[in-house]
Protein backbone atom coordinates (compact mmCIF):
# COMPACT_ATOMS: atom_id res chain seq x y z
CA UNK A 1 0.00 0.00 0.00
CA UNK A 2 1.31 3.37 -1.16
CA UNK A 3 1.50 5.94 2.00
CA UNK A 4 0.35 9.19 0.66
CA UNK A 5 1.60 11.00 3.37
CA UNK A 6 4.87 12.92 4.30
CA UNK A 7 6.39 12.59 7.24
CA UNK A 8 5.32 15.96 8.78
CA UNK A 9 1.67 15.01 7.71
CA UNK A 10 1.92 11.53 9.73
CA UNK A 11 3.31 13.11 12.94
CA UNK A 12 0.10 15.19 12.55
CA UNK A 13 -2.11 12.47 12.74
CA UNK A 14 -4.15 11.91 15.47
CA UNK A 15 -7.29 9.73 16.12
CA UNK A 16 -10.05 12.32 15.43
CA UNK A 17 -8.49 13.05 12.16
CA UNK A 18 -9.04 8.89 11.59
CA UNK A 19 -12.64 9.56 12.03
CA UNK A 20 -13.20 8.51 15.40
CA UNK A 21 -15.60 9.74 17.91
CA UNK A 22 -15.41 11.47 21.19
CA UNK A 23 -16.42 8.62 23.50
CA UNK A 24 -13.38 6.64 21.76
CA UNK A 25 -10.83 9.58 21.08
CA UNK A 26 -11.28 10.01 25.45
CA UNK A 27 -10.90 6.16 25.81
CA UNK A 28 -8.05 5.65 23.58
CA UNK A 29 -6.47 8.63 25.65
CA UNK A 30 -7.05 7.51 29.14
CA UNK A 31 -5.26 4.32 27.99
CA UNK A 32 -2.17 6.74 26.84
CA UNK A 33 -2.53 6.25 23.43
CA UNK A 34 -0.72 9.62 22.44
CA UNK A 35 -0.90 9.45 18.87
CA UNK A 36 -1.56 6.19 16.30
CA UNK A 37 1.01 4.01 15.51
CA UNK A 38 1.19 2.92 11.45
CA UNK A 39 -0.67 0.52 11.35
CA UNK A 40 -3.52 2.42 13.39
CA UNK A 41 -2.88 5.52 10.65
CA UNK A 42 -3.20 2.51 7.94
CA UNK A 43 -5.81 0.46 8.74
CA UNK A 44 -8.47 2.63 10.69
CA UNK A 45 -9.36 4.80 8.10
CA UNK A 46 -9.47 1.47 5.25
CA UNK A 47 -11.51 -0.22 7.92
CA UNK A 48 -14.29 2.39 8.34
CA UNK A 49 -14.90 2.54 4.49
CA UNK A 50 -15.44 -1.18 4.81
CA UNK A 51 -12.37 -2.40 3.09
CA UNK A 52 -10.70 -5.75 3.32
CA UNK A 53 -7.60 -5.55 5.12
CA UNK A 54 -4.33 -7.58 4.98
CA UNK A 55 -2.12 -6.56 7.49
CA UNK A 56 1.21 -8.04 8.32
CA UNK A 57 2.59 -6.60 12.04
CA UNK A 58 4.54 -8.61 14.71
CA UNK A 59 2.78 -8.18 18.05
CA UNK A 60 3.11 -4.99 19.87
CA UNK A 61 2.64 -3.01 16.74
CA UNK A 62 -0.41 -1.71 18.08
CA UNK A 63 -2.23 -4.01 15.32
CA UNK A 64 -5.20 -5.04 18.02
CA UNK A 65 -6.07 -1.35 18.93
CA UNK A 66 -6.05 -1.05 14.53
CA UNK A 67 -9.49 -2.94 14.07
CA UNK A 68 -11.09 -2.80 17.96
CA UNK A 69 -11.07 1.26 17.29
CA UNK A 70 -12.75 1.26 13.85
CA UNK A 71 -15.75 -1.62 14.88
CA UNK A 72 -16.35 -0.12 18.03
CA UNK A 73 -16.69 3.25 16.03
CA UNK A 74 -18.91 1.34 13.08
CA UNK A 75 -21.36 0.38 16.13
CA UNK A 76 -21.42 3.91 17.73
CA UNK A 77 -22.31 5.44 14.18
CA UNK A 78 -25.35 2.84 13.54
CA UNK A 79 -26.78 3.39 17.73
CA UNK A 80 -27.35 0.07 17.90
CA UNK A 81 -25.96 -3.38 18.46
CA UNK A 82 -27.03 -6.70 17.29
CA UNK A 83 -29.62 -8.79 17.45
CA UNK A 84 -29.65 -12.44 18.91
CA UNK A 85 -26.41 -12.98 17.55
CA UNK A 86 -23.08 -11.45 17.37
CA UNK A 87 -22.48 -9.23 14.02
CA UNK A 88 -18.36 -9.68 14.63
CA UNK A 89 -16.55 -12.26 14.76
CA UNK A 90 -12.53 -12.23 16.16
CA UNK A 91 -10.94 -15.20 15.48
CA UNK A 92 -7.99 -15.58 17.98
CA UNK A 93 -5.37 -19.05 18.35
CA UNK A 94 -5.54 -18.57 22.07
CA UNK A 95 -7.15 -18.40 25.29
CA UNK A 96 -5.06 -15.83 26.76
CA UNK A 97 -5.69 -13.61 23.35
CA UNK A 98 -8.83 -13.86 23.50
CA UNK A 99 -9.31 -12.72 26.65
CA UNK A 100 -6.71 -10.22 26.00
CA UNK A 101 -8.66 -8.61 23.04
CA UNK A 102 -11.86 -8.80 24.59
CA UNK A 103 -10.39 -6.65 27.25
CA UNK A 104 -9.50 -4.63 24.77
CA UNK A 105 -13.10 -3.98 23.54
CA UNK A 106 -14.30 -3.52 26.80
CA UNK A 107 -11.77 -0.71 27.74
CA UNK A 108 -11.85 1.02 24.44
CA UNK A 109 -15.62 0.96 24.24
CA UNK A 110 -16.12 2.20 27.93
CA UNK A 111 -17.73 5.53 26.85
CA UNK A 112 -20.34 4.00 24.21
CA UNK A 113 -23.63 4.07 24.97
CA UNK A 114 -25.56 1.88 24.21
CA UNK A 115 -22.92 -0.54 25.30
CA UNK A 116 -21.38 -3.07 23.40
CA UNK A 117 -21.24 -6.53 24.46
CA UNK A 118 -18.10 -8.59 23.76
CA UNK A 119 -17.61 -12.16 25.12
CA UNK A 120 -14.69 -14.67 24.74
CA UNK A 121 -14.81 -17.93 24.45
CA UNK A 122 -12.23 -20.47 24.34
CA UNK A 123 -11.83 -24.21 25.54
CA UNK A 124 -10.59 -25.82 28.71
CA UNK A 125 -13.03 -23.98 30.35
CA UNK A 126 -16.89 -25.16 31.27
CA UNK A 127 -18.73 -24.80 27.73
CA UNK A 128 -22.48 -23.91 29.71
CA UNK A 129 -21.71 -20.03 31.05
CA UNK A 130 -19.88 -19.48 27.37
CA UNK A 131 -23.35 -20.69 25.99
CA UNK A 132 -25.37 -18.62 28.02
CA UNK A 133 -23.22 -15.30 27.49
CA UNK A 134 -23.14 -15.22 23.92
CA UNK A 135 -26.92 -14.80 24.01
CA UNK A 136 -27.20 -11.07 22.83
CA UNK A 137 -23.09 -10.43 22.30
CA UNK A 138 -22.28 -7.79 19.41
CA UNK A 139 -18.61 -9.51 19.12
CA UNK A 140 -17.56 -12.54 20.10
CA UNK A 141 -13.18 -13.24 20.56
CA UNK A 142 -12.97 -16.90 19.86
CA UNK A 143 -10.80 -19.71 19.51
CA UNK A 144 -11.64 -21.96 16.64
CA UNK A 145 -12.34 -25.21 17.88
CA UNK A 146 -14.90 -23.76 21.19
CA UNK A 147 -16.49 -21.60 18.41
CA UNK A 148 -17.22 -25.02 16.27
CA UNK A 149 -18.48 -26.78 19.59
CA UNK A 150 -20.61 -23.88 20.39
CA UNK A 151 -22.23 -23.23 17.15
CA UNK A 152 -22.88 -27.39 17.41
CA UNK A 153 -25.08 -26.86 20.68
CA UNK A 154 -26.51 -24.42 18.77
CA UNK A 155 -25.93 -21.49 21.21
CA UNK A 156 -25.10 -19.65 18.41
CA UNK A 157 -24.79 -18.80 14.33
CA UNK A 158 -22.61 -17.41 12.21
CA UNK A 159 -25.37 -16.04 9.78
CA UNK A 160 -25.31 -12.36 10.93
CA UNK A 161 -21.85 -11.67 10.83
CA UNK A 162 -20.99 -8.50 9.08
CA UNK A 163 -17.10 -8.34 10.05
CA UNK A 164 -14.72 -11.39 9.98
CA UNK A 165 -11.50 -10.57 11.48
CA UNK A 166 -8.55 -13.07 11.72
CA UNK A 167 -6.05 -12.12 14.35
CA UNK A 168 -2.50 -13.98 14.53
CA UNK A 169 -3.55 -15.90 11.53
CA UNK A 170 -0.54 -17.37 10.65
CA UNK A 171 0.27 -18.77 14.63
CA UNK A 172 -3.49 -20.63 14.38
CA UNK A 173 -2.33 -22.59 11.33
CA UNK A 174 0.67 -23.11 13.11
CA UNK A 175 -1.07 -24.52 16.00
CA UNK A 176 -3.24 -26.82 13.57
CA UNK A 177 -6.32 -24.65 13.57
CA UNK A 178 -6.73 -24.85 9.71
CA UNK A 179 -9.29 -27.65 9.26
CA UNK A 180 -11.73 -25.69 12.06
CA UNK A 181 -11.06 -22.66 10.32
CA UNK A 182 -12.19 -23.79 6.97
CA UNK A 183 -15.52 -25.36 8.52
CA UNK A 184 -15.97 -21.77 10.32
CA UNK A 185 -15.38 -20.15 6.74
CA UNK A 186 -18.32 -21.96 4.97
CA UNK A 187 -20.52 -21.25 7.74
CA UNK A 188 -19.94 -17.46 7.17
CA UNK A 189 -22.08 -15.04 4.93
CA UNK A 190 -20.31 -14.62 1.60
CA UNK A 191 -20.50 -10.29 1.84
CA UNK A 192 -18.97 -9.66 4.52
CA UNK A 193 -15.52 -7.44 5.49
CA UNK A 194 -12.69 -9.48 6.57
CA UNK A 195 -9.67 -8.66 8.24
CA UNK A 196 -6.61 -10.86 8.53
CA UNK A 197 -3.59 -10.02 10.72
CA UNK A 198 -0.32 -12.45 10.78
CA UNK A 199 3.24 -12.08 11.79
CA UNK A 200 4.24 -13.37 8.46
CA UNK A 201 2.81 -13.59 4.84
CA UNK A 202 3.94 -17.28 4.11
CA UNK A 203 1.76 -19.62 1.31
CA UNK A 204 -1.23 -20.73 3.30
CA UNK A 205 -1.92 -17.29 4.39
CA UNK A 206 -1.28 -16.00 0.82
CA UNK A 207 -3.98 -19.02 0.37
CA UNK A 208 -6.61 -17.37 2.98
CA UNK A 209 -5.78 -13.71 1.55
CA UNK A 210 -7.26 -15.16 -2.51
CA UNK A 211 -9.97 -17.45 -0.70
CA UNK A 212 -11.61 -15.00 1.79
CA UNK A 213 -10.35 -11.67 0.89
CA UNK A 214 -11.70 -9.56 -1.66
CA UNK A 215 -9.20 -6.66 -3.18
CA UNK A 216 -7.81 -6.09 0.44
CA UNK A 217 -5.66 -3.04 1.59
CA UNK A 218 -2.26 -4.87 2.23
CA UNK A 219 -0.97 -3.12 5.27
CA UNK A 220 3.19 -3.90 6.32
CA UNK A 221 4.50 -2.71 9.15
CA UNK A 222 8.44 -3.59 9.76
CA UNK A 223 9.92 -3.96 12.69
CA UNK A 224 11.29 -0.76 14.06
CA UNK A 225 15.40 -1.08 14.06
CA UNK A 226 16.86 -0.87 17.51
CA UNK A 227 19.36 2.21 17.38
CA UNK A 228 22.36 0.92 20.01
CA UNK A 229 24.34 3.57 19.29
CA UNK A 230 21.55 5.64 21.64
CA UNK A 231 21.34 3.24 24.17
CA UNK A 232 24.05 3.41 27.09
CA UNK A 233 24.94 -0.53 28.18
CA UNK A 234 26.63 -1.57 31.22
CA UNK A 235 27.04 -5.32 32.24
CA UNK A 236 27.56 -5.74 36.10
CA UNK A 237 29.29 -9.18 37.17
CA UNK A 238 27.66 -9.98 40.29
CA UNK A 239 27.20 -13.25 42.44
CA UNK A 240 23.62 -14.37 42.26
CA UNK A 241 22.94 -13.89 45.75
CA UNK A 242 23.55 -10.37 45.25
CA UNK A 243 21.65 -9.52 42.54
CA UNK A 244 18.25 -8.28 44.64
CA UNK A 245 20.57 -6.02 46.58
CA UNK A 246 22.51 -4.72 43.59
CA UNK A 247 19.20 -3.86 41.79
CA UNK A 248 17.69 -1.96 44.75
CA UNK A 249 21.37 -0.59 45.35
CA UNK A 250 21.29 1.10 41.42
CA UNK A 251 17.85 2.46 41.48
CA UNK A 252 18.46 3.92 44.79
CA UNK A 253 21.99 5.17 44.39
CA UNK A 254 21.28 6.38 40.46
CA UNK A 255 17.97 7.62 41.67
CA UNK A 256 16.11 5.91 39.02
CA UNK A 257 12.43 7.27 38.27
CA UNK A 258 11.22 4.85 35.78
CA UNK A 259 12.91 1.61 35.33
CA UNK A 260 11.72 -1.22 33.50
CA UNK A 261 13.40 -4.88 35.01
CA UNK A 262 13.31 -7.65 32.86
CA UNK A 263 12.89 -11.43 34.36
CA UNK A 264 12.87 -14.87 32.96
CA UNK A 265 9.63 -16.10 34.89
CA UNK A 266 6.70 -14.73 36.51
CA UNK A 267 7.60 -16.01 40.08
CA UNK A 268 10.88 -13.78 40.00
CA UNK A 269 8.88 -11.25 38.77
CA UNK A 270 6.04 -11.72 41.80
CA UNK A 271 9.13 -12.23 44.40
CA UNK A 272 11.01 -9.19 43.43
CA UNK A 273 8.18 -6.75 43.63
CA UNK A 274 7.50 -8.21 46.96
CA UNK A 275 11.64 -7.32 47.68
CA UNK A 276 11.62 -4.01 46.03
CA UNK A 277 8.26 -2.49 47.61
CA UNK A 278 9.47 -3.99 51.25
CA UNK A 279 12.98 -1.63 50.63
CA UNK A 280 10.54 1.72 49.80
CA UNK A 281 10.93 1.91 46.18
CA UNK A 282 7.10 1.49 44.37
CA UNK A 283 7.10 -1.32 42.32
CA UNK A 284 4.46 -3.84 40.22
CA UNK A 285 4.60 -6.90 37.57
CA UNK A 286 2.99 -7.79 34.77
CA UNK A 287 3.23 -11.11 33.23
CA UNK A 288 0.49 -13.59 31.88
CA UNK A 289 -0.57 -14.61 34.79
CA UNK A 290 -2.41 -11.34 35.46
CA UNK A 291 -5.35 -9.89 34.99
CA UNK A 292 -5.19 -7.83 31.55
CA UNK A 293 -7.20 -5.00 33.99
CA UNK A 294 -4.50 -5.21 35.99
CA UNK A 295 -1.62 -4.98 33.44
CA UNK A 296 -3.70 -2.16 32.05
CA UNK A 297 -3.65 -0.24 35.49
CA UNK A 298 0.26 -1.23 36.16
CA UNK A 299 1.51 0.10 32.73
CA UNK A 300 -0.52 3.31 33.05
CA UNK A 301 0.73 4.10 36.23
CA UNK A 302 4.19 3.65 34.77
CA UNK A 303 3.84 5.59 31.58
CA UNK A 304 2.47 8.30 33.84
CA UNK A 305 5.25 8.34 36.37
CA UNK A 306 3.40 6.91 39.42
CA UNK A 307 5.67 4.11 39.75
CA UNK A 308 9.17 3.46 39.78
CA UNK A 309 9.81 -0.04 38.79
CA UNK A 310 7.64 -2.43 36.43
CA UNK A 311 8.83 -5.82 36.37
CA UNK A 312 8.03 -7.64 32.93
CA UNK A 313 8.52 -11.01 31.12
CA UNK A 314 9.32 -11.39 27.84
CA UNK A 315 5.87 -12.49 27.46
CA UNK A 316 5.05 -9.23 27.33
CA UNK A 317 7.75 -7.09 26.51
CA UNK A 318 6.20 -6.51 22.96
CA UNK A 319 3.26 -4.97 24.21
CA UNK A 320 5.26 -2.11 26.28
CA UNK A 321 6.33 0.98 23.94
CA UNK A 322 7.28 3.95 25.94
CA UNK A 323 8.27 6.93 24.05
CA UNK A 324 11.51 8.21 26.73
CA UNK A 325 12.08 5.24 29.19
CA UNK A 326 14.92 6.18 30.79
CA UNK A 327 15.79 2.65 31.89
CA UNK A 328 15.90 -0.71 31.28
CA UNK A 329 17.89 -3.45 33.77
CA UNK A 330 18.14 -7.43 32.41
CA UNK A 331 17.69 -8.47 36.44
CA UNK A 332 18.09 -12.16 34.33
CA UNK A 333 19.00 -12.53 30.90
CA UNK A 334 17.16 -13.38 28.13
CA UNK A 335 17.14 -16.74 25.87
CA UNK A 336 18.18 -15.65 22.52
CA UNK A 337 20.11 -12.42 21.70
CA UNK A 338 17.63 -10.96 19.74
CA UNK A 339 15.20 -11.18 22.78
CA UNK A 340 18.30 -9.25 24.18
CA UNK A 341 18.16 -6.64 21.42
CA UNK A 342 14.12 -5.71 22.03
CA UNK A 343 14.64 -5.73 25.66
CA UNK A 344 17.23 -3.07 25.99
CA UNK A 345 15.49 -1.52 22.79
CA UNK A 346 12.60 -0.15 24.91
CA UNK A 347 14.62 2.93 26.18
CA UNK A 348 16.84 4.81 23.72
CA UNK A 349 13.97 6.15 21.85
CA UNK A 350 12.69 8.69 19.58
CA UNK A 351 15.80 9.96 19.52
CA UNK A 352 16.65 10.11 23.20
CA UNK A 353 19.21 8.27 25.23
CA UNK A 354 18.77 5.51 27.22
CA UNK A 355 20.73 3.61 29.29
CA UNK A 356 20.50 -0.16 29.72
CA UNK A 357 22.01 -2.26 32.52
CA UNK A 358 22.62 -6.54 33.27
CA UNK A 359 23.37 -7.95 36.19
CA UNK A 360 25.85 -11.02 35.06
CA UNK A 361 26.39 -13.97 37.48
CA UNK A 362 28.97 -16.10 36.56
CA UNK A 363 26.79 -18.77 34.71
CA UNK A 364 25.79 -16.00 32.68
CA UNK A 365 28.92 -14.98 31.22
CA UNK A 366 29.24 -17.48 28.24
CA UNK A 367 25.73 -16.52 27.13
CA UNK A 368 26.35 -12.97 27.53
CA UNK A 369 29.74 -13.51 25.35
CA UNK A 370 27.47 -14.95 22.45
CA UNK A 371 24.75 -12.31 22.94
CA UNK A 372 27.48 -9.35 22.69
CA UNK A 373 29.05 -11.40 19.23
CA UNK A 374 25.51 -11.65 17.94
CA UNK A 375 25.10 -7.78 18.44
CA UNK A 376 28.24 -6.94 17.47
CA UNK A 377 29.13 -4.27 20.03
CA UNK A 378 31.13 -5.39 22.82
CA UNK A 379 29.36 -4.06 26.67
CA UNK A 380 32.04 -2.31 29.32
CA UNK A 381 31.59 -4.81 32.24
CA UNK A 382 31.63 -3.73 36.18
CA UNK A 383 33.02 -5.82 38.88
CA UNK A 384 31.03 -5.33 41.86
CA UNK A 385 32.51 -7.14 44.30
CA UNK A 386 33.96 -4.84 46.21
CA UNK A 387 30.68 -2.51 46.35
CA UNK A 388 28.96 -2.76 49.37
CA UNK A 389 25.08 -3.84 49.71
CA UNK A 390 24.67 -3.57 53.34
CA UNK A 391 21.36 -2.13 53.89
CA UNK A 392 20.07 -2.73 50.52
């Protein structure tokens, strides 16, 4: 797709000038959505005319806010929501997604009246309350094969939907979602607007794009290139015993305001809040074992300077874009050195400096030496044993 914008033109956007409402414009705000990203800038407009889209984004491109903005505003325009059953359908390869974007919905559509209903449903949960909530839902976030079992209680049809979209299409082939999905396909009307998102444009969703899509809008987004030459790194060799202490001792001593500490697991994430909040300095986690309310409320605060430390996992990290983070400490290392690379790319921003620390135990070192030859730039190490973490 040809972007007929200049650059001073897109920094100009903004989400009233992508037709969007009030009620929306205030929500998208109050989740600090400053300005669109591309694909947002791309796709709402496309969406709202009732085009087929065909986007290609890796997650945290802002890709889910990019069609949950434009429904929500096709359902404020018309005043009223469906019938007996739901007029969208979001097709999702996982439980936690599809609670994630219904979430979405919900907090983006908190100012519409009448309300719209979204429900998720996805297996290894009891099938009877999914059966009974879909009664009356405008959109319903699904996972293929609890959509099939529903629609074969008959709790619900496919006849009325007006809006197909296919989100991480490329991970529920992967996950051996295709025969469900082409059951679900003949059950749908034949006019209808589709929109299909994937990580990657490979031959069976090149397949999807000519079978369901008619003359989409193909929407790219690349990867945004991680500038190191902005970011400030600094590898501290340190025992593991001493790591707590020598985190709280360099956000204390460096009077950090807003750091964010990468972990490898949720329970070191859980654990080290509990450390960091007992020493005085305010801290919270998100990982996927929380609440997307909650991960909502944590990065807000964060973004808006309330709180000192957020502890993530690379679960998540993709879904955390801060425009001048200040900060960001590898408390453990990461697998793979590209996993490295977005990490520490989360500060040293739109062109602003950053400065990004990791706390080395001697186990670590061989991985760090591969993860420095991968990146090609070699990281000034610190010997701490000799600083001393009494009292921290």
């Amino acid at each position: 797709m040809v972007d007929p914008l200049n650059e001073a033109e897109k920094n100009n956007v903004t989400f009233s000038s992508l037709g969007l409402s009030e009620p929306l414009v205030k929500a998208a705000t109050e989740q600090l959505y400053t300005r669109p990203y591309p694909i947002q800038r791309d796709a709402i407009p496309s969406i709202l005319r009732g085009k087929d889209i065909l986007g290609i984004a890796k997650t945290g491109s802002g890709k889910t806010a990019s069609f949950v903005l434009p429904i929500l505003e096709l359902f404020h325009r018309t005043k009223e929501t469906s019938g007996r059953y739901a007029s969208v359908l979001v097709l999702v390869p996982t439980r936690e997604l599809a609670g994630q974007v219904a979430d979405v919905f919900q907090t983006l559509g908190a100012h519409l009246f009448p309300k719209v209903k979204t429900v998720a449903v996805y297996g290894g949960v009891a099938i009877n309350p999914q059966m009974r909530a879909v009664y009356g839902a405008d959109i319903i976030v699904a996972t293929p094969g609890r959509l099939l079992d529903l629609i074969s209680q008959n709790a619900l049809r496919l006849s009325d939907v007006e809006i197909l979209v296919l989100d991480e299409a490329d991970k529920m082939l992967e996950l051996g979602f295709a025969d469900e999905m082409s059951k679900l396909f003949t059950l749908l009307p034949k006019k209808r607007q589709t929109i299909l998102f994937s990580a990657t444009l490979g031959d069976a969703i090149q397949d999807i794009n000519a079978t369901l899509l008619r003359t989409p809008i193909k929407i790219e987004v690349a990867e945004e290139e991680t500038n190191l030459d902005l970011i400030e790194q600094l590898a501290y060799k340190v025992d593991a015993e001493r790591k707590g202490p020598l985190l709280r001792y360099l956000i204390k001593t460096e009077k950090m305001k807003q750091v964010l500490v990468f972990v490898s697991s949720t329970r070191t994430a859980d654990n080290l809040v509990v450390k960091l909040t007992k020493n005085g300095i305010q801290a919270a986690a998100i990982h996927g074992q929380k609440g997307q309310n909650i991960r909502t409320e944590v990065l807000q605060k964060f973004k808006a300077g309330q709180l000192t430390v957020m502890v993530a996992t690379d679960l998540l990290a993709r879904g955390i874009d801060i425009q001048l983070l200040p900060y960001v400490i590898n408390f453990d290392l990461p697998r793979s050195p590209k996993d490295y690379v977005h990490r520490i790319g989360r500060t040293g921003r739109a062109e602003a400096k950053g400065k990004a620390y990791s706390l080395i135990t001697p186990d670590d070192e061989h991985h760090f030496k591969i993860i420095q030859k991968k990146m090609g730039k070699r990281v000034e190490q610190v010997d701490t044993t000799e600083v001393d973490l009494k009292g921290y």
